[in-house]
PDB file of N, CA and C in Angstrom:
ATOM      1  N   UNK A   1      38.170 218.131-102.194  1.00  0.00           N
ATOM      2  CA  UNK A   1      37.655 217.475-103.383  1.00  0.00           C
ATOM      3  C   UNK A   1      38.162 216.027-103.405  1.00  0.00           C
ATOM      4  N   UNK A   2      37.274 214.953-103.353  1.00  0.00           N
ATOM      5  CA  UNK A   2      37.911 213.360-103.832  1.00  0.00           C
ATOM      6  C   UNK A   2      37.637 213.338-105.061  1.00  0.00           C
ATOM      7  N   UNK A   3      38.879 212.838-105.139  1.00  0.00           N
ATOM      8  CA  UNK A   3      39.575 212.061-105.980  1.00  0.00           C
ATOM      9  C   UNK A   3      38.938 210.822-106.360  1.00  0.00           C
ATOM     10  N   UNK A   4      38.241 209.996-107.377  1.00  0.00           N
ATOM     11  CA  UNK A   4      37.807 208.839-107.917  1.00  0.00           C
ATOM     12  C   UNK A   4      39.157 207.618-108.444  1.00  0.00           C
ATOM     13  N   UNK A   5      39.900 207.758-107.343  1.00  0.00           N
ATOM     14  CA  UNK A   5      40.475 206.890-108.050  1.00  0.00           C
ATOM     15  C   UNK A   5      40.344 205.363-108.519  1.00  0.00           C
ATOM     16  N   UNK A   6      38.997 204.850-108.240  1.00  0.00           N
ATOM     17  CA  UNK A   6      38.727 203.435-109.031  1.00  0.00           C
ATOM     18  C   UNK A   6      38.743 204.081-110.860  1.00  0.00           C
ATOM     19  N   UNK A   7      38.420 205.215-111.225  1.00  0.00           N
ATOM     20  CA  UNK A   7      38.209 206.238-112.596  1.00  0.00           C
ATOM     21  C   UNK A   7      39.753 206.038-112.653  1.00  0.00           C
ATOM     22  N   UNK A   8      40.598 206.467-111.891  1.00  0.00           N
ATOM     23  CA  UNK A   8      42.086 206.789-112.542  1.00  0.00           C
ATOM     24  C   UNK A   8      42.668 205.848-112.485  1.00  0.00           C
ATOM     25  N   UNK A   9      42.390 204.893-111.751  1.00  0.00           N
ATOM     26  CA  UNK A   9      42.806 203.643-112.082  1.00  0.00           C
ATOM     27  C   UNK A   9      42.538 203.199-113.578  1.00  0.00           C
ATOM     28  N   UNK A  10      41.494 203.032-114.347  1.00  0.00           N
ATOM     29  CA  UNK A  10      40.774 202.436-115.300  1.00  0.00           C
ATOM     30  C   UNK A  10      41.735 203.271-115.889  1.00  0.00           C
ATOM     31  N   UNK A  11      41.285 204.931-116.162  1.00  0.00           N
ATOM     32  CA  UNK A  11      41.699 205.709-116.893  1.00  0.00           C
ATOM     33  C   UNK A  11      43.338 205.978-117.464  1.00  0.00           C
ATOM     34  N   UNK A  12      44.239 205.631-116.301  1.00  0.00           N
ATOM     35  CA  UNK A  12      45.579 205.645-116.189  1.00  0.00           C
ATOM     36  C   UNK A  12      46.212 204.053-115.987  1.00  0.00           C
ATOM     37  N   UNK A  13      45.952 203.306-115.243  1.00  0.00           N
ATOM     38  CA  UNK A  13      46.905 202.347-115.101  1.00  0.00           C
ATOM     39  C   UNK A  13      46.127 200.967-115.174  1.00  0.00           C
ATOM     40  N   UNK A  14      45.297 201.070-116.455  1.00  0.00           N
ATOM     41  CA  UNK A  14      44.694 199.364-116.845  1.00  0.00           C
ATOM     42  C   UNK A  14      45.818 198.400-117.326  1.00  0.00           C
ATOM     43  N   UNK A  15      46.931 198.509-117.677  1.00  0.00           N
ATOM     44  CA  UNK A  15      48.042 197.676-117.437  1.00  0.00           C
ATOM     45  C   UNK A  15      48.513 197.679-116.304  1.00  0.00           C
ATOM     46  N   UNK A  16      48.675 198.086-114.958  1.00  0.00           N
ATOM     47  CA  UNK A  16      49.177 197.430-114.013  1.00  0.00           C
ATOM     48  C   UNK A  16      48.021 196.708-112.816  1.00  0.00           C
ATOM     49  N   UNK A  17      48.158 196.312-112.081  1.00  0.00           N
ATOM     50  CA  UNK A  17      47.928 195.585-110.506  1.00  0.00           C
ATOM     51  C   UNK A  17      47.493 196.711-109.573  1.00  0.00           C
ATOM     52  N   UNK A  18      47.816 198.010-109.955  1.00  0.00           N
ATOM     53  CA  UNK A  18      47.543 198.916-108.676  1.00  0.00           C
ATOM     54  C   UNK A  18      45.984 198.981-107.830  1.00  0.00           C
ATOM     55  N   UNK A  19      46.542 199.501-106.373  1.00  0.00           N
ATOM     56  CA  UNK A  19      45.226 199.342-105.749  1.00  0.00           C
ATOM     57  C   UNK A  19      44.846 201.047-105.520  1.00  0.00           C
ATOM     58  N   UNK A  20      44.072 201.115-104.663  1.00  0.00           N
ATOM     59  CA  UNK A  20      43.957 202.748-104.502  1.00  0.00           C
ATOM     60  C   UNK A  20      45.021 203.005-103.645  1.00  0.00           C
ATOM     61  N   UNK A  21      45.120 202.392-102.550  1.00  0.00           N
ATOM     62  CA  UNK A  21      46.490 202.489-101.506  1.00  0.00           C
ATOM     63  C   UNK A  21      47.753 202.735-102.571  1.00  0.00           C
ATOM     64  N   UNK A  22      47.869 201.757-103.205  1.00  0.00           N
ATOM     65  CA  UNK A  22      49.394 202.063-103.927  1.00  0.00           C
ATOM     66  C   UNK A  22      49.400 203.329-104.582  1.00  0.00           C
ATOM     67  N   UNK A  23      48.363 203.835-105.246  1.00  0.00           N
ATOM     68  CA  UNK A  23      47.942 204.744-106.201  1.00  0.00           C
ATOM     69  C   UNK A  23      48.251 206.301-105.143  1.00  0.00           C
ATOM     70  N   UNK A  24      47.872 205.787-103.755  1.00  0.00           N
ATOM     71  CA  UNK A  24      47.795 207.414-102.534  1.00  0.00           C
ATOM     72  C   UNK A  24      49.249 207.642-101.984  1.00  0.00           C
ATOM     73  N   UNK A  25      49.851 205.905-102.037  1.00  0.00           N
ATOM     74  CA  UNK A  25      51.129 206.056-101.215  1.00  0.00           C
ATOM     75  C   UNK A  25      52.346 206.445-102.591  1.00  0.00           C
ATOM     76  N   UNK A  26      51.733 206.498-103.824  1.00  0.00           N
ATOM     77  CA  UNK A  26      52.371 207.060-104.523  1.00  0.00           C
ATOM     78  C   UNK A  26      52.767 208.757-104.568  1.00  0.00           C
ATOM     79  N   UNK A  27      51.425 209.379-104.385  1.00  0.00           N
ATOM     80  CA  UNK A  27      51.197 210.610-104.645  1.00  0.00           C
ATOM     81  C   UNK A  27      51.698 211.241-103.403  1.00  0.00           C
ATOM     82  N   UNK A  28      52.189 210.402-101.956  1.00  0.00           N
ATOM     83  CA  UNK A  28      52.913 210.949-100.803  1.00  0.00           C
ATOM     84  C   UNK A  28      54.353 210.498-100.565  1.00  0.00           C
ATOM     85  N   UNK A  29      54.661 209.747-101.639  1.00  0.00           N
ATOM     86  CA  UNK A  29      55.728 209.065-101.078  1.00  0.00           C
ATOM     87  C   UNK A  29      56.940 209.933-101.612  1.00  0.00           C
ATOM     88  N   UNK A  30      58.261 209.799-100.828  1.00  0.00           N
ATOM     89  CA  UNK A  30      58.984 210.748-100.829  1.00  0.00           C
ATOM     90  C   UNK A  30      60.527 210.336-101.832  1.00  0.00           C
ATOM     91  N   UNK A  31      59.856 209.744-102.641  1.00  0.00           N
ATOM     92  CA  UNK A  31      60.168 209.030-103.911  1.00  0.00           C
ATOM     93  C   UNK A  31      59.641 209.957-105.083  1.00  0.00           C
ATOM     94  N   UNK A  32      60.701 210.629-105.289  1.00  0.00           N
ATOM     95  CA  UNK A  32      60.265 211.524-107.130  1.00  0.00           C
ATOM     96  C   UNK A  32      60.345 211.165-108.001  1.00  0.00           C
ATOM     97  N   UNK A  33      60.677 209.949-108.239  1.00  0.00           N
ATOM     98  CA  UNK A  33      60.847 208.493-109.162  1.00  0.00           C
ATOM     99  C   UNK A  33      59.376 208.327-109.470  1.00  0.00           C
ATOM    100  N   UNK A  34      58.787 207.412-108.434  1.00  0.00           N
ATOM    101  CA  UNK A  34      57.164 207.273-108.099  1.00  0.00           C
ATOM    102  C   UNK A  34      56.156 208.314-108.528  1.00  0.00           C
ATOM    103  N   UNK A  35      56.178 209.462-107.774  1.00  0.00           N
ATOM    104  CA  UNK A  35      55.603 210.383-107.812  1.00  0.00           C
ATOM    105  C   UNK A  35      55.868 211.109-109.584  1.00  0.00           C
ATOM    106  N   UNK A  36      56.802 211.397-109.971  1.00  0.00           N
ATOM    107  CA  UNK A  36      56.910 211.318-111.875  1.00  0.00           C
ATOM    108  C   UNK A  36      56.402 210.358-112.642  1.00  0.00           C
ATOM    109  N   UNK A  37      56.464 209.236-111.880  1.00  0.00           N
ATOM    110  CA  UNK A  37      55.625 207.871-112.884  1.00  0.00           C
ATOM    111  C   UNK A  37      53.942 208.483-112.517  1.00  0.00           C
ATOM    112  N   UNK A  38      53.499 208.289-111.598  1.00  0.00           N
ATOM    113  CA  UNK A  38      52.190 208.662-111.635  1.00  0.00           C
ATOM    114  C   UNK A  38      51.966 210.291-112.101  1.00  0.00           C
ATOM    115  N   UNK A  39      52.503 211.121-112.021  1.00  0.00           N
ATOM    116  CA  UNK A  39      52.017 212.493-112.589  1.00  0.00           C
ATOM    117  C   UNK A  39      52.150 212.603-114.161  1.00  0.00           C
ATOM    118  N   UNK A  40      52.674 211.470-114.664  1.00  0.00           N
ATOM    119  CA  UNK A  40      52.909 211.579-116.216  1.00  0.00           C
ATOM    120  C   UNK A  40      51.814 210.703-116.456  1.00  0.00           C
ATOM    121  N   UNK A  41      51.401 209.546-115.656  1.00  0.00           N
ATOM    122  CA  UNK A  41      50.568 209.154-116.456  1.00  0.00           C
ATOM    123  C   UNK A  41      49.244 209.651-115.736  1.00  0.00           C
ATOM    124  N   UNK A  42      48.922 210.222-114.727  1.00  0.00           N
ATOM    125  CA  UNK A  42      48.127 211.378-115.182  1.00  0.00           C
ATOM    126  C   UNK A  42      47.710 212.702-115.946  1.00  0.00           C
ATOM    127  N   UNK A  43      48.971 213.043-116.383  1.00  0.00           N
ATOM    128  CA  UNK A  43      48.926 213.830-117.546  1.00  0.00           C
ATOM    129  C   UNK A  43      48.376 213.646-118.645  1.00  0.00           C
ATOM    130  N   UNK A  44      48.865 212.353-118.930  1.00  0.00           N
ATOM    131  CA  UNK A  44      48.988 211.951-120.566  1.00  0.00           C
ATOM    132  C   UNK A  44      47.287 211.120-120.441  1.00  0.00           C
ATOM    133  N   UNK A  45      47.029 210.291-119.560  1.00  0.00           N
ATOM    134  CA  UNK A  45      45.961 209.819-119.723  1.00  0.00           C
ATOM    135  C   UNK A  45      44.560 209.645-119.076  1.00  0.00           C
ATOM    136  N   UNK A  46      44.409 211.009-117.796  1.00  0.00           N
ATOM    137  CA  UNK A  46      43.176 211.446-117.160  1.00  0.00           C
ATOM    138  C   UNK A  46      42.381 211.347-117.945  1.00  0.00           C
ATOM    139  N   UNK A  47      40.920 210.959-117.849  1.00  0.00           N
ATOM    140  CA  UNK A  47      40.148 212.359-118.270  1.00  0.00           C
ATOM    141  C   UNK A  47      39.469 213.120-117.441  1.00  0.00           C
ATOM    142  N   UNK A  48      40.402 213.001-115.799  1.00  0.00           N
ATOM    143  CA  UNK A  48      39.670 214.748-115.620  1.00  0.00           C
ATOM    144  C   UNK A  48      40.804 214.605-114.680  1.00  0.00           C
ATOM    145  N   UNK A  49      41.903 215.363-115.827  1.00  0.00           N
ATOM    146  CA  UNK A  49      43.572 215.606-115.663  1.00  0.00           C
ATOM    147  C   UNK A  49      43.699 216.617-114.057  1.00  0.00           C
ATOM    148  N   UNK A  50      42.633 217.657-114.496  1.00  0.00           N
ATOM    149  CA  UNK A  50      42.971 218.920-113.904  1.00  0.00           C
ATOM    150  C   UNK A  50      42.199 218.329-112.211  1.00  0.00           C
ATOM    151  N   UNK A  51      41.382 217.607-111.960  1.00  0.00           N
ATOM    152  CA  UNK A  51      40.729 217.385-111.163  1.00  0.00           C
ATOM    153  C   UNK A  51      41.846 215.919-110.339  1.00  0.00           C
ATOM    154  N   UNK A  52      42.314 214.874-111.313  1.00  0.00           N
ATOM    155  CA  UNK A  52      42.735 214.190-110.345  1.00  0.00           C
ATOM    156  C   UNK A  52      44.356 214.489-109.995  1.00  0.00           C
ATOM    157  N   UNK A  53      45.259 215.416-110.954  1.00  0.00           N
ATOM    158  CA  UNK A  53      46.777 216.327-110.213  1.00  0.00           C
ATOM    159  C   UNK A  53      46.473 216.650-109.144  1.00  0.00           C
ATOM    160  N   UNK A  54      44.736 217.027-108.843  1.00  0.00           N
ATOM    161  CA  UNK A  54      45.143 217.287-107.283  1.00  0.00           C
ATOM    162  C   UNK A  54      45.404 216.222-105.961  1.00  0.00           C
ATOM    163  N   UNK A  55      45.458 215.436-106.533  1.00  0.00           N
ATOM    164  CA  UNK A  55      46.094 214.439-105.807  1.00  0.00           C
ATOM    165  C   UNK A  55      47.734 214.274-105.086  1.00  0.00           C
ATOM    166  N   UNK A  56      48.359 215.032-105.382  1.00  0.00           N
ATOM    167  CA  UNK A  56      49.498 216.275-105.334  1.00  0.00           C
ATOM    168  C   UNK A  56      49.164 217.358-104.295  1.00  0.00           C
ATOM    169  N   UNK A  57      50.344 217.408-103.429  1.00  0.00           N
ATOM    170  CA  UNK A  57      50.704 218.351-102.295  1.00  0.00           C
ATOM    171  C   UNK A  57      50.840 219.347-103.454  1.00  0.00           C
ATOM    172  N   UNK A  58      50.882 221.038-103.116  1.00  0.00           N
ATOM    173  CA  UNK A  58      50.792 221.487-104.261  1.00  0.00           C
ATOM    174  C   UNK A  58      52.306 222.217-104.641  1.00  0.00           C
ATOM    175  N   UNK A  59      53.119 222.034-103.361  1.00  0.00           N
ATOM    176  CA  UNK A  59      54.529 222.177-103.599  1.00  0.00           C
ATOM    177  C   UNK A  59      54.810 220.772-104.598  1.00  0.00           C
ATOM    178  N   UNK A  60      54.719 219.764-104.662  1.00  0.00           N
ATOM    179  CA  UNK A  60      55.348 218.585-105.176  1.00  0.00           C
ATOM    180  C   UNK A  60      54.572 218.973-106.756  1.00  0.00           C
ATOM    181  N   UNK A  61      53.154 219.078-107.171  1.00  0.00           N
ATOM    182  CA  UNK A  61      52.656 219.321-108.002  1.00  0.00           C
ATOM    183  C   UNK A  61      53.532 220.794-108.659  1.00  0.00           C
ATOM    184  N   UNK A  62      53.649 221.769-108.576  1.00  0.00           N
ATOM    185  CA  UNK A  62      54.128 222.346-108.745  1.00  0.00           C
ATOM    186  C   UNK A  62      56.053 222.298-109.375  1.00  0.00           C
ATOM    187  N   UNK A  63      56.527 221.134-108.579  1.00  0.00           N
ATOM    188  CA  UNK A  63      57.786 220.605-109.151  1.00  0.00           C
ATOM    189  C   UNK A  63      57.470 219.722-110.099  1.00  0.00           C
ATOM    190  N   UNK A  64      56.606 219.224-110.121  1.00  0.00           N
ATOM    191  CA  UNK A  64      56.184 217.888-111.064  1.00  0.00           C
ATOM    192  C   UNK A  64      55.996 218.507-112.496  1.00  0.00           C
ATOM    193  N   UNK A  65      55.598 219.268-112.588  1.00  0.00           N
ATOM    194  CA  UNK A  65      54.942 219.884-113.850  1.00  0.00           C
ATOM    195  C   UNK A  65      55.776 220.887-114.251  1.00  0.00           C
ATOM    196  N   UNK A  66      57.279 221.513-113.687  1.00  0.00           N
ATOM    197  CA  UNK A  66      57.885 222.087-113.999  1.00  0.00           C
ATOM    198  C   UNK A  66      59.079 221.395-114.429  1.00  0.00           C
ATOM    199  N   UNK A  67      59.471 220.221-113.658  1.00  0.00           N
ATOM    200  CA  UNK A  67      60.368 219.380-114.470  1.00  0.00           C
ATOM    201  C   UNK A  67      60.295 218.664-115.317  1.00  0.00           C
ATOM    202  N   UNK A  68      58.496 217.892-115.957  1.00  0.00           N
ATOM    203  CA  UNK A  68      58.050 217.312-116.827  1.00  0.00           C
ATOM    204  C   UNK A  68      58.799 217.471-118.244  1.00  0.00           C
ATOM    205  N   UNK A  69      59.534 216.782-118.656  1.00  0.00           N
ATOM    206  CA  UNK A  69      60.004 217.159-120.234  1.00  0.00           C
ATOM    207  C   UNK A  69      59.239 216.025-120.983  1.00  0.00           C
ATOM    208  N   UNK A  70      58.814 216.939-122.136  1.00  0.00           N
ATOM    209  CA  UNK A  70      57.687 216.804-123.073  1.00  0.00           C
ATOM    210  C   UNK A  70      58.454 215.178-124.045  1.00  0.00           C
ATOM    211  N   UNK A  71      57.990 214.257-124.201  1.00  0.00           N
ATOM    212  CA  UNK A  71      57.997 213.057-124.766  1.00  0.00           C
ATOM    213  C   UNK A  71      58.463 213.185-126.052  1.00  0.00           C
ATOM    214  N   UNK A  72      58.825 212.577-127.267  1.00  0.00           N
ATOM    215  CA  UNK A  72      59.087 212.777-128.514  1.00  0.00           C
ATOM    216  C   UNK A  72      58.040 212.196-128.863  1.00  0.00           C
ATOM    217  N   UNK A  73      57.245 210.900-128.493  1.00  0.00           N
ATOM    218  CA  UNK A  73      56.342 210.609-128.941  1.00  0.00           C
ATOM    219  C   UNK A  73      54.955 211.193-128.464  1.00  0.00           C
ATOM    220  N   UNK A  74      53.979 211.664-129.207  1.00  0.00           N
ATOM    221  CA  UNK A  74      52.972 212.408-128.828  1.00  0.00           C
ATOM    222  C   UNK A  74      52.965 213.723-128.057  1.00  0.00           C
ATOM    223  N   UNK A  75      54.541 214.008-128.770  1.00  0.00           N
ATOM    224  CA  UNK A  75      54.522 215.355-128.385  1.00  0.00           C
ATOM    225  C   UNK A  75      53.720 216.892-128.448  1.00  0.00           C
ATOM    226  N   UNK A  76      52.978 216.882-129.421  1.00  0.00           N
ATOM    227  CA  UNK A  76      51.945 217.421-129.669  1.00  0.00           C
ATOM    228  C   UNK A  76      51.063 217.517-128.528  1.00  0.00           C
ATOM    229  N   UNK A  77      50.475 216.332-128.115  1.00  0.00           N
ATOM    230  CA  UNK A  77      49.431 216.288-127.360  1.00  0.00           C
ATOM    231  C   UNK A  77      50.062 216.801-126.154  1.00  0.00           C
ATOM    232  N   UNK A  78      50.755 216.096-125.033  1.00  0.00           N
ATOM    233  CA  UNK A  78      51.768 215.941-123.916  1.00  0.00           C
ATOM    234  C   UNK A  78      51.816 217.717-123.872  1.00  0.00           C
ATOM    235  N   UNK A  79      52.346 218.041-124.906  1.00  0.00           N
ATOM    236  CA  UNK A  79      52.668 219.752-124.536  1.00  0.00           C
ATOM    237  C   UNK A  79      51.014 220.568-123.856  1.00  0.00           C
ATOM    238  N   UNK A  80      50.506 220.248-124.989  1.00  0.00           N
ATOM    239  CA  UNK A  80      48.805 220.891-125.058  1.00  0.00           C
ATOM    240  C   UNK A  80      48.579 220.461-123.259  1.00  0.00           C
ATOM    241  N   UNK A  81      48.798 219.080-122.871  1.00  0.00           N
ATOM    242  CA  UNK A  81      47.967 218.979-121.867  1.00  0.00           C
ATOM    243  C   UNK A  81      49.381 219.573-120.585  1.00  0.00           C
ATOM    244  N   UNK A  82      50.231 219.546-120.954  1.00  0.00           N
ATOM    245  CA  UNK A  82      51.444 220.531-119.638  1.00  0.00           C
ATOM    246  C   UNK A  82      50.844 221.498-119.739  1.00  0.00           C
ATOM    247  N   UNK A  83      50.706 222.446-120.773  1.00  0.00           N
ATOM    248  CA  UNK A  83      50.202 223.428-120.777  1.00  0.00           C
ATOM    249  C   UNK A  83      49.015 224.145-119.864  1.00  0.00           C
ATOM    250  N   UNK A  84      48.054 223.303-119.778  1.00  0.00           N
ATOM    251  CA  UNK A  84      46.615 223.411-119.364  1.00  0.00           C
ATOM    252  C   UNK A  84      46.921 222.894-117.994  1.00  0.00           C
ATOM    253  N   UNK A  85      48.049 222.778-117.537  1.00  0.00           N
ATOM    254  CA  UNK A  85      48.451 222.004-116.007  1.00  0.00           C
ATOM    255  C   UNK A  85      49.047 223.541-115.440  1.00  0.00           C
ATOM    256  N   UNK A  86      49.916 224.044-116.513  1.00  0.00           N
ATOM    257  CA  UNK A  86      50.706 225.391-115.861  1.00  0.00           C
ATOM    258  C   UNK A  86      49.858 226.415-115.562  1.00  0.00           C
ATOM    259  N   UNK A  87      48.661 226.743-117.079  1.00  0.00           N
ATOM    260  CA  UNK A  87      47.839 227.644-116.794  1.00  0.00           C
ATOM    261  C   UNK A  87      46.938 227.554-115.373  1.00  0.00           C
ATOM    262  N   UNK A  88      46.369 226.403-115.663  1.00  0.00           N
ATOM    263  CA  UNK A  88      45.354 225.967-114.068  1.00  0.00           C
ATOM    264  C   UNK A  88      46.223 226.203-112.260  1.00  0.00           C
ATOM    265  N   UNK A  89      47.735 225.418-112.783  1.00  0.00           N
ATOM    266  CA  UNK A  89      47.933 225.267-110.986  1.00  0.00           C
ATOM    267  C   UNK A  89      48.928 226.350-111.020  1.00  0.00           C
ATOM    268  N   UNK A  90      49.457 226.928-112.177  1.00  0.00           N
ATOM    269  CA  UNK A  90      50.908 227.782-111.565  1.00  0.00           C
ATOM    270  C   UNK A  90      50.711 229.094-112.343  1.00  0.00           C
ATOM    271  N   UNK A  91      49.536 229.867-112.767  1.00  0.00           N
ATOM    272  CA  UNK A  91      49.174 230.965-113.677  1.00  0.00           C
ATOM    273  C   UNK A  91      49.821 230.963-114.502  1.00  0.00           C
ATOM    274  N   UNK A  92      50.358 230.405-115.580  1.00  0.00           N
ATOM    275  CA  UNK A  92      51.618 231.016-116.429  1.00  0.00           C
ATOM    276  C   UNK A  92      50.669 230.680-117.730  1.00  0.00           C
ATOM    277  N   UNK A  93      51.511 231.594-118.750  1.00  0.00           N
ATOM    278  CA  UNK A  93      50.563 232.009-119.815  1.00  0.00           C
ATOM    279  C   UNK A  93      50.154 230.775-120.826  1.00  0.00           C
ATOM    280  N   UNK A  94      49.367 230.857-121.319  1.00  0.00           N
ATOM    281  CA  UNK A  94      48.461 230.442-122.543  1.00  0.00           C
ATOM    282  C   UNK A  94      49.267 230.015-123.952  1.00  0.00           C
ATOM    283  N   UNK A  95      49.661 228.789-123.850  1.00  0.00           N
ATOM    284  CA  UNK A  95      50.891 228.755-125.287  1.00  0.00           C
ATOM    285  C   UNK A  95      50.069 228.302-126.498  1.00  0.00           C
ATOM    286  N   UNK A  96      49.065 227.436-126.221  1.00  0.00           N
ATOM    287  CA  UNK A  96      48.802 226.371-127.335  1.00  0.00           C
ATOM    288  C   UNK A  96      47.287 227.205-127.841  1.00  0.00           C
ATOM    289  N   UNK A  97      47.711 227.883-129.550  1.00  0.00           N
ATOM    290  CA  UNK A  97      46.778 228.671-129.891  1.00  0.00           C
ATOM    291  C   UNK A  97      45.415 228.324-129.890  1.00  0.00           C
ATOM    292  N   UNK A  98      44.817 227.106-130.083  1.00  0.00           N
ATOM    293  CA  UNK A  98      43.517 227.147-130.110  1.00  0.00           C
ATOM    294  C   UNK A  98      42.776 227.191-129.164  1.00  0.00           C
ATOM    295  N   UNK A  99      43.779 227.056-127.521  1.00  0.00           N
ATOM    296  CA  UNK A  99      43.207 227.438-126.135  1.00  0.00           C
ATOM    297  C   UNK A  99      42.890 228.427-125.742  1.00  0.00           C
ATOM    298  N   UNK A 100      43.527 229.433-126.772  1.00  0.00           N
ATOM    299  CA  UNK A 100      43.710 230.938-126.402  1.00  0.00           C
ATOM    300  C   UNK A 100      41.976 232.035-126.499  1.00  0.00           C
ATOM    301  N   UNK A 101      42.055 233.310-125.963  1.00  0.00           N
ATOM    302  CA  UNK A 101      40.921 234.064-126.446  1.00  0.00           C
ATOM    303  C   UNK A 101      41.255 234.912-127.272  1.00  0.00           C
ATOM    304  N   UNK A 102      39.966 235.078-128.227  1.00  0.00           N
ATOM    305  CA  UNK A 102      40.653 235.704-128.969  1.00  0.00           C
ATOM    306  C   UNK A 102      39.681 237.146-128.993  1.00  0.00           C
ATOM    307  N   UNK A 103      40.506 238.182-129.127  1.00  0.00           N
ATOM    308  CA  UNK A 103      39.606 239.429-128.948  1.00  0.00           C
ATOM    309  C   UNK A 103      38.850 240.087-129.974  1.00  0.00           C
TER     310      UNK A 103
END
């Protein structure tokens, strides 16, 4: 699946300079510094969250989203969208009620 990143560019980082290169050598680089700066602000500001995380080895994705601690500001939201990151890449259950089914 590609990745649009001229979209995640716009979508995520219209305050910085980044190119697509910086944006790929982020998502490989062996820097968890880097790689946390870009997976948060794909979190917080995709809009197609679940489609461009895969931009992520899925061992590194998988650490990324398990060490993520939730923001004080817009914490609300930030949780809702970890959430919908755990359910999709790592099965784990359904927290945020209005995502839920209801029987």
């Amino acid at each position: 699946m590609k990745i649009d990143i001229d979209r995640l560019l716009k979508d995520c980082f219209w305050e910085y300079n980044f190119t697509s290169d910086d944006i790929l050598q982020m998502a490989n680089s062996d820097d968890w510094r880097k790689k946390s700066f870009l997976f948060e602000k794909i979190l917080l500001n995709s809009t197609k969250m679940i489609k461009d995380l895969k931009i992520f080895k899925p061992g590194d994705l998988k650490k990324l989203i398990e060490d993520f601690k939730i923001p004080q500001f817009n914490s609300k939201f930030a949780f809702k969208r970890k959430n919908i990151a755990e359910v999709y890449f790592l099965d784990k259950e359904v927290l945020v009620n209005e995502l839920k089914w209801v029987a």
